[in-house]
Protein backbone atom coordinates (compact mmCIF):
# COMPACT_ATOMS: atom_id res chain seq x y z
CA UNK A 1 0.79 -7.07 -34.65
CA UNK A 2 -0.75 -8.75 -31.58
CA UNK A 3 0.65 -6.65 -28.31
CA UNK A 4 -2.12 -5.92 -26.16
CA UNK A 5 -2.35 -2.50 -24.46
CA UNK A 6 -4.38 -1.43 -21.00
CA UNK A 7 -7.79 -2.55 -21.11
CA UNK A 8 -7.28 -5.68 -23.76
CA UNK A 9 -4.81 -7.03 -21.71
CA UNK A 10 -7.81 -7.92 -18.48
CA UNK A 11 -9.96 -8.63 -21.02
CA UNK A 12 -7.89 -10.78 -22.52
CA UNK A 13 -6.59 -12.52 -19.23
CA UNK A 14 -10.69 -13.04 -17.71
CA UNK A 15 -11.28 -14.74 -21.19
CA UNK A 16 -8.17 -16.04 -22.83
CA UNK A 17 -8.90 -16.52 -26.90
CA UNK A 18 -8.27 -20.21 -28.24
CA UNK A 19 -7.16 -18.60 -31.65
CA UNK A 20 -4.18 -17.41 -29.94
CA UNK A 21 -2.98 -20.40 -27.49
CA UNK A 22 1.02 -19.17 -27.74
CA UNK A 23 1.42 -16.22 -25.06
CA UNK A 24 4.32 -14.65 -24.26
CA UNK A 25 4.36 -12.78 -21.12
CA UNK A 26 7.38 -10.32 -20.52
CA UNK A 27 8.85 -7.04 -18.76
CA UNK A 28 10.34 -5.79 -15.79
CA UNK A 29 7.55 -6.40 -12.98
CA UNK A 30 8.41 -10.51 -12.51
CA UNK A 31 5.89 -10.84 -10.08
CA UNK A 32 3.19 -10.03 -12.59
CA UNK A 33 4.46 -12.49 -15.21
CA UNK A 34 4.52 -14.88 -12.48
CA UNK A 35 0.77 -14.17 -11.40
CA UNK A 36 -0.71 -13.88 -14.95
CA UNK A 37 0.90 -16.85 -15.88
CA UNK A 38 -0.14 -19.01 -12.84
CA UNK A 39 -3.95 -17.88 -13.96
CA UNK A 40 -3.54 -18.95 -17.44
CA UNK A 41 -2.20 -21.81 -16.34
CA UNK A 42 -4.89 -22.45 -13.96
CA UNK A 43 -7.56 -21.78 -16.37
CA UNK A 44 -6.11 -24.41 -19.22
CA UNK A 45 -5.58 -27.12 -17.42
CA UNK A 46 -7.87 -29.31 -14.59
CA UNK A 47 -4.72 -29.95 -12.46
CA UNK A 48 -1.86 -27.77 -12.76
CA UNK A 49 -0.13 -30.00 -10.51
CA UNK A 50 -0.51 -33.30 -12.81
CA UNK A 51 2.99 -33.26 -14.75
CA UNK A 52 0.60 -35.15 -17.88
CA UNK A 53 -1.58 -31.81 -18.32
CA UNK A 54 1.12 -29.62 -17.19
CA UNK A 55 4.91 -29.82 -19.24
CA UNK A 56 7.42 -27.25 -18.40
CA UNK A 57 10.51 -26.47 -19.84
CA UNK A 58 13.69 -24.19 -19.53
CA UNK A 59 14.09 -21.63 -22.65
CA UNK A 60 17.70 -22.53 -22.80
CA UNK A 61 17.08 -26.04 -23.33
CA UNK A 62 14.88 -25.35 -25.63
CA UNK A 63 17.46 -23.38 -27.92
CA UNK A 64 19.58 -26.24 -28.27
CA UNK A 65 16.51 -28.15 -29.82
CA UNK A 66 13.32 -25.80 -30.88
CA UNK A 67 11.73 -28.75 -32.25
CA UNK A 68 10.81 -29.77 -28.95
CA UNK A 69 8.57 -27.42 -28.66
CA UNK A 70 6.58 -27.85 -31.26
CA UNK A 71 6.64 -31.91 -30.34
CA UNK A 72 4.94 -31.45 -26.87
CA UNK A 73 2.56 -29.11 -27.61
CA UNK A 74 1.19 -31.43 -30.79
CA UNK A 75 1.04 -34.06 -28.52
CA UNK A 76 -2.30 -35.56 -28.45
CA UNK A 77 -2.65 -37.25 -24.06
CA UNK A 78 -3.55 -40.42 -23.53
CA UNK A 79 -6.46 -40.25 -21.36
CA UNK A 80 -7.34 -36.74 -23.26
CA UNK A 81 -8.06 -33.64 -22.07
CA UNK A 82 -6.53 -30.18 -21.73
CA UNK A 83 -2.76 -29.48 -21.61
CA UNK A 84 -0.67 -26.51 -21.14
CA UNK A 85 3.33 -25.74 -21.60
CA UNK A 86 4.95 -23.03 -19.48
CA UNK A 87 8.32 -22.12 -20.82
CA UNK A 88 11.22 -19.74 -18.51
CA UNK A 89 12.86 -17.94 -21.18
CA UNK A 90 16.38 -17.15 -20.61
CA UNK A 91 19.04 -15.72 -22.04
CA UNK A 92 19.26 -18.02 -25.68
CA UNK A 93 16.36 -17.97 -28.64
CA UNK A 94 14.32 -20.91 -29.01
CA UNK A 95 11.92 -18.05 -31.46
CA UNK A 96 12.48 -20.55 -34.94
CA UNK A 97 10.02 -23.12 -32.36
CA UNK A 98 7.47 -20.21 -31.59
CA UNK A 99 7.76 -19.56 -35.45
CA UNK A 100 7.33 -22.81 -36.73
CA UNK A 101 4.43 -23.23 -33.75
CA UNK A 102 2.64 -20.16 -34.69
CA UNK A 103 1.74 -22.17 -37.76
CA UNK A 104 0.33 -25.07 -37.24
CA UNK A 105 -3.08 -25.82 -35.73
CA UNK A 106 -2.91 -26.44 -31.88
CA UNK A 107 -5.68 -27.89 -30.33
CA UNK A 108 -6.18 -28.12 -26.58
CA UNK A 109 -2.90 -27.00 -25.95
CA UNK A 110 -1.84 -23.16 -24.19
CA UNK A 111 1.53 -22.52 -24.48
CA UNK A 112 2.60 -19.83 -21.96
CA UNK A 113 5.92 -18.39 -22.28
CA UNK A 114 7.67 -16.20 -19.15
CA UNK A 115 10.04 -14.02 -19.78
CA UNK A 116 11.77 -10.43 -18.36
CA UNK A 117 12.56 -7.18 -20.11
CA UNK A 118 12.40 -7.78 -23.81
CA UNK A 119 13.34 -5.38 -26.49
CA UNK A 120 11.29 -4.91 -29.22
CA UNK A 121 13.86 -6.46 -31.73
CA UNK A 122 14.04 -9.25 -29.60
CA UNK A 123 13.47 -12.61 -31.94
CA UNK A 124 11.28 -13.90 -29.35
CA UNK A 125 8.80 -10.64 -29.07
CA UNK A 126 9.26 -10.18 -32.77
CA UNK A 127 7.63 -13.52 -33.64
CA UNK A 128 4.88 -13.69 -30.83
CA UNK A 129 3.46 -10.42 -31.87
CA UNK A 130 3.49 -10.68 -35.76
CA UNK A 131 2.10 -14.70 -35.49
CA UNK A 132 -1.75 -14.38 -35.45
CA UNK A 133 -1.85 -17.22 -33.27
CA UNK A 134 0.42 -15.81 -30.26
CA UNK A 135 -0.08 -12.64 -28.51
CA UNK A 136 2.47 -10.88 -26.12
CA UNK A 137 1.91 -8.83 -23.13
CA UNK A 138 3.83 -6.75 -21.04
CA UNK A 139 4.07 -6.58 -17.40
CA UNK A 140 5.27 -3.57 -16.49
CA UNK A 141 5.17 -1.97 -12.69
CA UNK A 142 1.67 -0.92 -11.53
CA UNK A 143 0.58 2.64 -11.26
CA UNK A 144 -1.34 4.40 -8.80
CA UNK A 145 -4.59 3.48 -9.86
CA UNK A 146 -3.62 -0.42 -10.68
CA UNK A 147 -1.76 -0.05 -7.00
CA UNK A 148 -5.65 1.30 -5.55
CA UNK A 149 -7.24 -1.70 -7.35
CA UNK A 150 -5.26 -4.27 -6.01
CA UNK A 151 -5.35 -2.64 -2.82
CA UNK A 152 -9.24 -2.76 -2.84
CA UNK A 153 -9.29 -6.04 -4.18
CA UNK A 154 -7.48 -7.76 -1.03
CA UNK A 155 -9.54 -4.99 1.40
CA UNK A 156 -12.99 -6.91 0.06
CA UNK A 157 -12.12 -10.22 0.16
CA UNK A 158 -10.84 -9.70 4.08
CA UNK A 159 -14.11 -7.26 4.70
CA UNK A 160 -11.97 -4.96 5.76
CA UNK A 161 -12.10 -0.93 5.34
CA UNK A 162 -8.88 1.29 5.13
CA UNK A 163 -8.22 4.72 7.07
CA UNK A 164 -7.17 7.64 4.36
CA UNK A 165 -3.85 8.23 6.26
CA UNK A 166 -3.50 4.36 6.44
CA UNK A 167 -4.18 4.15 2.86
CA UNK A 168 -1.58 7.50 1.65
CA UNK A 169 1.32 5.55 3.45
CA UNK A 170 0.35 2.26 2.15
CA UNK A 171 0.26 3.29 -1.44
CA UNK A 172 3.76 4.65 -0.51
CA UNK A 173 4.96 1.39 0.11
CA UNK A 174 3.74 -0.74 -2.58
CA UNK A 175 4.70 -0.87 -6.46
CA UNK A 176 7.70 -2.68 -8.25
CA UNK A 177 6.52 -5.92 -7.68
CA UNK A 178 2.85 -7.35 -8.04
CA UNK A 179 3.38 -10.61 -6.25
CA UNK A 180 5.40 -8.57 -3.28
CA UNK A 181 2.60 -6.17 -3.40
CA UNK A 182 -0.06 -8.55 -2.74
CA UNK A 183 1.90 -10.43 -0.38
CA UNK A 184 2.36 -7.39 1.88
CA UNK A 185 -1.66 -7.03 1.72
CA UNK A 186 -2.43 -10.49 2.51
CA UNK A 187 -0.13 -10.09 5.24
CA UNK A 188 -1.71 -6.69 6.67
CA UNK A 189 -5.04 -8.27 6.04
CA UNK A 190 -4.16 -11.19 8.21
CA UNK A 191 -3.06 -8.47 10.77
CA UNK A 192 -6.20 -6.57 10.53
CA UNK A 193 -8.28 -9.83 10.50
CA UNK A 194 -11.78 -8.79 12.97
CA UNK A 195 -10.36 -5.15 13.61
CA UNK A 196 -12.99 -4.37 10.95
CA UNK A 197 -10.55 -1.06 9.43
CA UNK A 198 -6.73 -1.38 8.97
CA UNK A 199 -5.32 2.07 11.03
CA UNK A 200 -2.17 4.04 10.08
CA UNK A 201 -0.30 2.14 12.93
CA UNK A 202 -1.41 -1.62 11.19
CA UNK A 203 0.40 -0.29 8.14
CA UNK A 204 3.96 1.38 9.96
CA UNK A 205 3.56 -2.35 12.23
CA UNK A 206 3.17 -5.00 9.52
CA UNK A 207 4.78 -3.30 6.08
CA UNK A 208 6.66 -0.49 6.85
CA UNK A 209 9.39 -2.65 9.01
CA UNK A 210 9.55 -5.07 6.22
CA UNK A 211 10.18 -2.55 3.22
CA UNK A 212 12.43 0.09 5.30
CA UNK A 213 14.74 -2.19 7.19
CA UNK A 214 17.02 -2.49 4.05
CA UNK A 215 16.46 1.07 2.56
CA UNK A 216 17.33 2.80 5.96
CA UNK A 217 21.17 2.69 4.85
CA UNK A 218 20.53 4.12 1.32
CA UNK A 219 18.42 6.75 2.84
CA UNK A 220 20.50 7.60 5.34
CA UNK A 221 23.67 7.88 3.52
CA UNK A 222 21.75 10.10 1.02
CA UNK A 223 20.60 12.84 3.45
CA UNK A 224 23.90 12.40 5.83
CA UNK A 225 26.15 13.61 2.66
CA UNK A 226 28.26 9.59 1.95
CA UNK A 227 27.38 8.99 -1.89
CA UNK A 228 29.92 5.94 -0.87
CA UNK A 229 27.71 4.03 0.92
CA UNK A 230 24.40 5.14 -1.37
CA UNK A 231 26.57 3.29 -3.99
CA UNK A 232 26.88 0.00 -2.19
CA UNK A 233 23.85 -0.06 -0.61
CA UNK A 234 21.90 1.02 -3.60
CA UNK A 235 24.12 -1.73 -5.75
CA UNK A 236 22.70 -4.54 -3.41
CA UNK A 237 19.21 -3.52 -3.15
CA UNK A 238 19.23 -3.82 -7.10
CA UNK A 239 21.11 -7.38 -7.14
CA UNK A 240 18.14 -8.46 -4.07
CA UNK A 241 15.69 -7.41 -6.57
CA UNK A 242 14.54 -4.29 -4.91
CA UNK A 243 12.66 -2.26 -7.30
CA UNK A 244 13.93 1.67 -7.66
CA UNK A 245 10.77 3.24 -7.38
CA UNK A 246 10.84 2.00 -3.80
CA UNK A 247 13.96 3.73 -2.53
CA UNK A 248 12.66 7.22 -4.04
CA UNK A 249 9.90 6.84 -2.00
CA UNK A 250 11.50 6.21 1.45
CA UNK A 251 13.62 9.24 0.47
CA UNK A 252 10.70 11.09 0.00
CA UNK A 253 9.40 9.84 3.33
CA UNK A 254 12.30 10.56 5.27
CA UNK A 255 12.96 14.11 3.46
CA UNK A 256 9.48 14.86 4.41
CA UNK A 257 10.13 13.83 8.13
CA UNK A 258 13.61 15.72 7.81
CA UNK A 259 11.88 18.88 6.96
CA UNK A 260 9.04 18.68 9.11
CA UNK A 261 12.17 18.31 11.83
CA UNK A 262 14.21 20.98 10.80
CA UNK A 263 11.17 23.37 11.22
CA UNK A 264 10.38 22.38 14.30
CA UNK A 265 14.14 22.97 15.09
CA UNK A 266 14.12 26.22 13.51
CA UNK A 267 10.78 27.21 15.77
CA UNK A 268 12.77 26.39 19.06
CA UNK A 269 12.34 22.57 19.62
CA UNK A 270 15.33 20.83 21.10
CA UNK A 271 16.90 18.73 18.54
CA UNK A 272 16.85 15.62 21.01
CA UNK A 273 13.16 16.46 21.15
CA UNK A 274 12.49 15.93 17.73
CA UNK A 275 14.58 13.09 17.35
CA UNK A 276 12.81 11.08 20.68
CA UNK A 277 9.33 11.81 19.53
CA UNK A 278 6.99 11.24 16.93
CA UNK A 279 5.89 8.10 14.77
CA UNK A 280 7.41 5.88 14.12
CA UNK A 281 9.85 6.09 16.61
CA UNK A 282 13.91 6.51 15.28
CA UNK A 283 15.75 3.69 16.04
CA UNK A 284 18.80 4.64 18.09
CA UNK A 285 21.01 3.13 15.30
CA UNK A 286 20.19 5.92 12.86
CA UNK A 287 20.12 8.99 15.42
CA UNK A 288 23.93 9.66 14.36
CA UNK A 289 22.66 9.57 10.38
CA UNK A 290 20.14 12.11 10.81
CA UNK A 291 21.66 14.32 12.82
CA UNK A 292 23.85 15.03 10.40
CA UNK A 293 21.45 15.32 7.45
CA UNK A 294 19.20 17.95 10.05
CA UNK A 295 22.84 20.00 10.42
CA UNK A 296 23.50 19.59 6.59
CA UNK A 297 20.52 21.07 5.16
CA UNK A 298 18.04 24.08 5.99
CA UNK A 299 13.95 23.80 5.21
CA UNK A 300 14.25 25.51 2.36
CA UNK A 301 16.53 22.78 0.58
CA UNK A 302 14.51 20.20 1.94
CA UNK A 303 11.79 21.73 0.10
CA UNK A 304 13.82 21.28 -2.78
CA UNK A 305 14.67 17.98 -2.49
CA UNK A 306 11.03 16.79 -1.66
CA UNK A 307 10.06 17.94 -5.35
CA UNK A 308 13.18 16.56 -6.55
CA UNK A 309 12.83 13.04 -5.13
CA UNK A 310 9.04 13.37 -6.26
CA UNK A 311 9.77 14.13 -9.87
CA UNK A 312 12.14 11.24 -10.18
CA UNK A 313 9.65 8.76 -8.64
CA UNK A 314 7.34 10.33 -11.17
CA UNK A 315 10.08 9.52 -13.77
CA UNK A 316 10.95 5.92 -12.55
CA UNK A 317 7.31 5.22 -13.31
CA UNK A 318 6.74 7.14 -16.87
CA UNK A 319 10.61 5.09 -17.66
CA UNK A 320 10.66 1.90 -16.29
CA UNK A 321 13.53 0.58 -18.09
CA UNK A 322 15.84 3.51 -17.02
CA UNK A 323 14.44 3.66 -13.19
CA UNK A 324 17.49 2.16 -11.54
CA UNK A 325 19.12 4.71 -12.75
CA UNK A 326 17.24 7.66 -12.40
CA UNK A 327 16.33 6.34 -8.63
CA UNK A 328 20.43 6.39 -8.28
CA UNK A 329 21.15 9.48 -9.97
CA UNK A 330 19.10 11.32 -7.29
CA UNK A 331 20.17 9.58 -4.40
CA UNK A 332 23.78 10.48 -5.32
CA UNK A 333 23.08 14.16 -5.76
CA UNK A 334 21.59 14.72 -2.45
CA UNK A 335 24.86 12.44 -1.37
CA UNK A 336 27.00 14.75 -3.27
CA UNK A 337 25.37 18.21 -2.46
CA UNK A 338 24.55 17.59 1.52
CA UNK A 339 27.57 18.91 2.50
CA UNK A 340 27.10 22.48 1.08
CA UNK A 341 25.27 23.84 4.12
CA UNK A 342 22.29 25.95 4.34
């Protein structure tokens, strides 16, 4: 069985092996089949953009006719040189190709193969990791220390350094999605271009207003006890592509905020103090929303909630496949239990 693991996988990726030119790349995280196959693409071929060296075709297609795999990638180019095929998978096999493929002797020819969640019964996974001439890897959502790499990665190339509460809440806000992850770097990077170290306030200013603007209305509903709207406004973040691990932590965020508030409260402070002050600054559209989440529940149950919401972003990461609903499960119980006072 070829299914690289961890460390083989980078290896693998810095120097991809000839032996094996059919690789199937698959899992939840689409932005990181997307980036590893653009660099395999980019390292077996002179010109990606030259439709001679580069073929691609739709998975679907390919069902109705797995022959035609096998056809392109045998053929021998004109003028010579390298060629690649990149293949979408969709819903239909086209694995009889791959199988067929996987036994014949390719030369200068890397057949990548894109595809999303795939079980391990799945024809197409089935064949690419018992063929000794295919491998398959799976993309699944970065953790904290992949998260810190990439992070670092984008921070040297810009020559930029990174404040430790800058860094805390940017880690917060990244994950789910390697190509929207580096996006949102490049794009604080840009920001930060000259300033020499990107500040907590770069961070809340370029990503935080990106990533919260749709989760405010999840959140919100959450904490101000309306598991209706958590259920519609969860349901759409999904369908946009949002990944779950995201919303759990702008939950955690806000019931962080929420009980640092409610203490405060508790210790004297005007409410409308609280609410005016601080960073980042409430918008006035959500002042109605958490004032009713800082009258539904005491410190003490935000307490409770923190390691709640912190467990199940633990568990959306440890259970990728089930984070959606884990991420909703929790939402909804905070929904359900906020009006229970105290």
């Amino acid at each position: 069985m070829v299914a690289l693991r961890g460390k083989e996988i980078d290896a693998f990726l810095a120097r991809p092996d000839a032996g094996r030119p059919i690789i199937l790349l698959y899992g939840p995280d689409a932005g990181l089949v997307r980036e590893r196959a653009d660099a395999l693409i980019a390292s077996a071929v002179d010109d990606p953009n030259d439709p001679f060296s580069l073929v691609k075709l739709d998975g679907d297609e390919l069902s109705a006719e797995p022959s035609r795999l096998v056809d392109e990638a045998m053929t021998v180019p004109l003028f010579g040189g390298r060629r690649a095929i990149r293949v979408r998978a969709g819903s239909r096999s086209f694995a009889s190709g791959i199988e067929t493929l996987a036994e014949m002797n390719v030369k200068d020819c890397r057949i990548v193969i894109e595809a999303g969640e795939l079980r391990p019964e799945s024809p197409l996974r089935k064949t690419c990791e018992r063929a000794k001439t295919a491998v398959a890897i799976g993309c699944y959502p970065d953790t904290e220390r992949d998260l810190a790499r990439l992070m670092e990665d984008e921070l040297r190339i810009a020559n930029l350094r990174i404040a430790q509460d800058a860094r805390a809440a940017l880690m917060s806000f990244l994950g789910g999605d390697r190509q929207a992850s580096r996006n949102e770097l490049r794009k604080l990077t840009l920001y930060a271009h000259g300033k020499g170290e990107v500040t907590l306030d770069d961070v809340m200013a370029v990503v935080a207003d990106a990533s919260e603007l749709k989760l405010d209305p999840i959140v919100d509903g959450a904490f101000a006890g309306r598991p209706d709207i958590v259920e519609t406004e969860f349901a759409k973040a999904m369908i946009a592509g949002t990944y779950p691990g995201v919303i759990i932590s702008a939950a955690l965020r806000q019931a962080a905020w929420l009980h640092k508030s409610a203490l405060a409260i508790a210790d004297g402070t005007p409410a409308s103090a609280v609410l005016d002050g601080g960073f980042p600054r409430l918008h006035f559209s959500r002042k109605p929303a958490v004032e009713t989440a800082l009258r539904n529940f005491s410190p003490a149950r935000l307490a409770a909630i923190i390691e709640q919401l912190a467990t199940a972003a633990l568990d959306t990461r440890k259970q990728s496949t089930l984070a959606a609903a884990i991420a909703q499960r929790a939402l909804m119980s905070i929904a359900a239990n906020a009006k229970r006072r105290g």
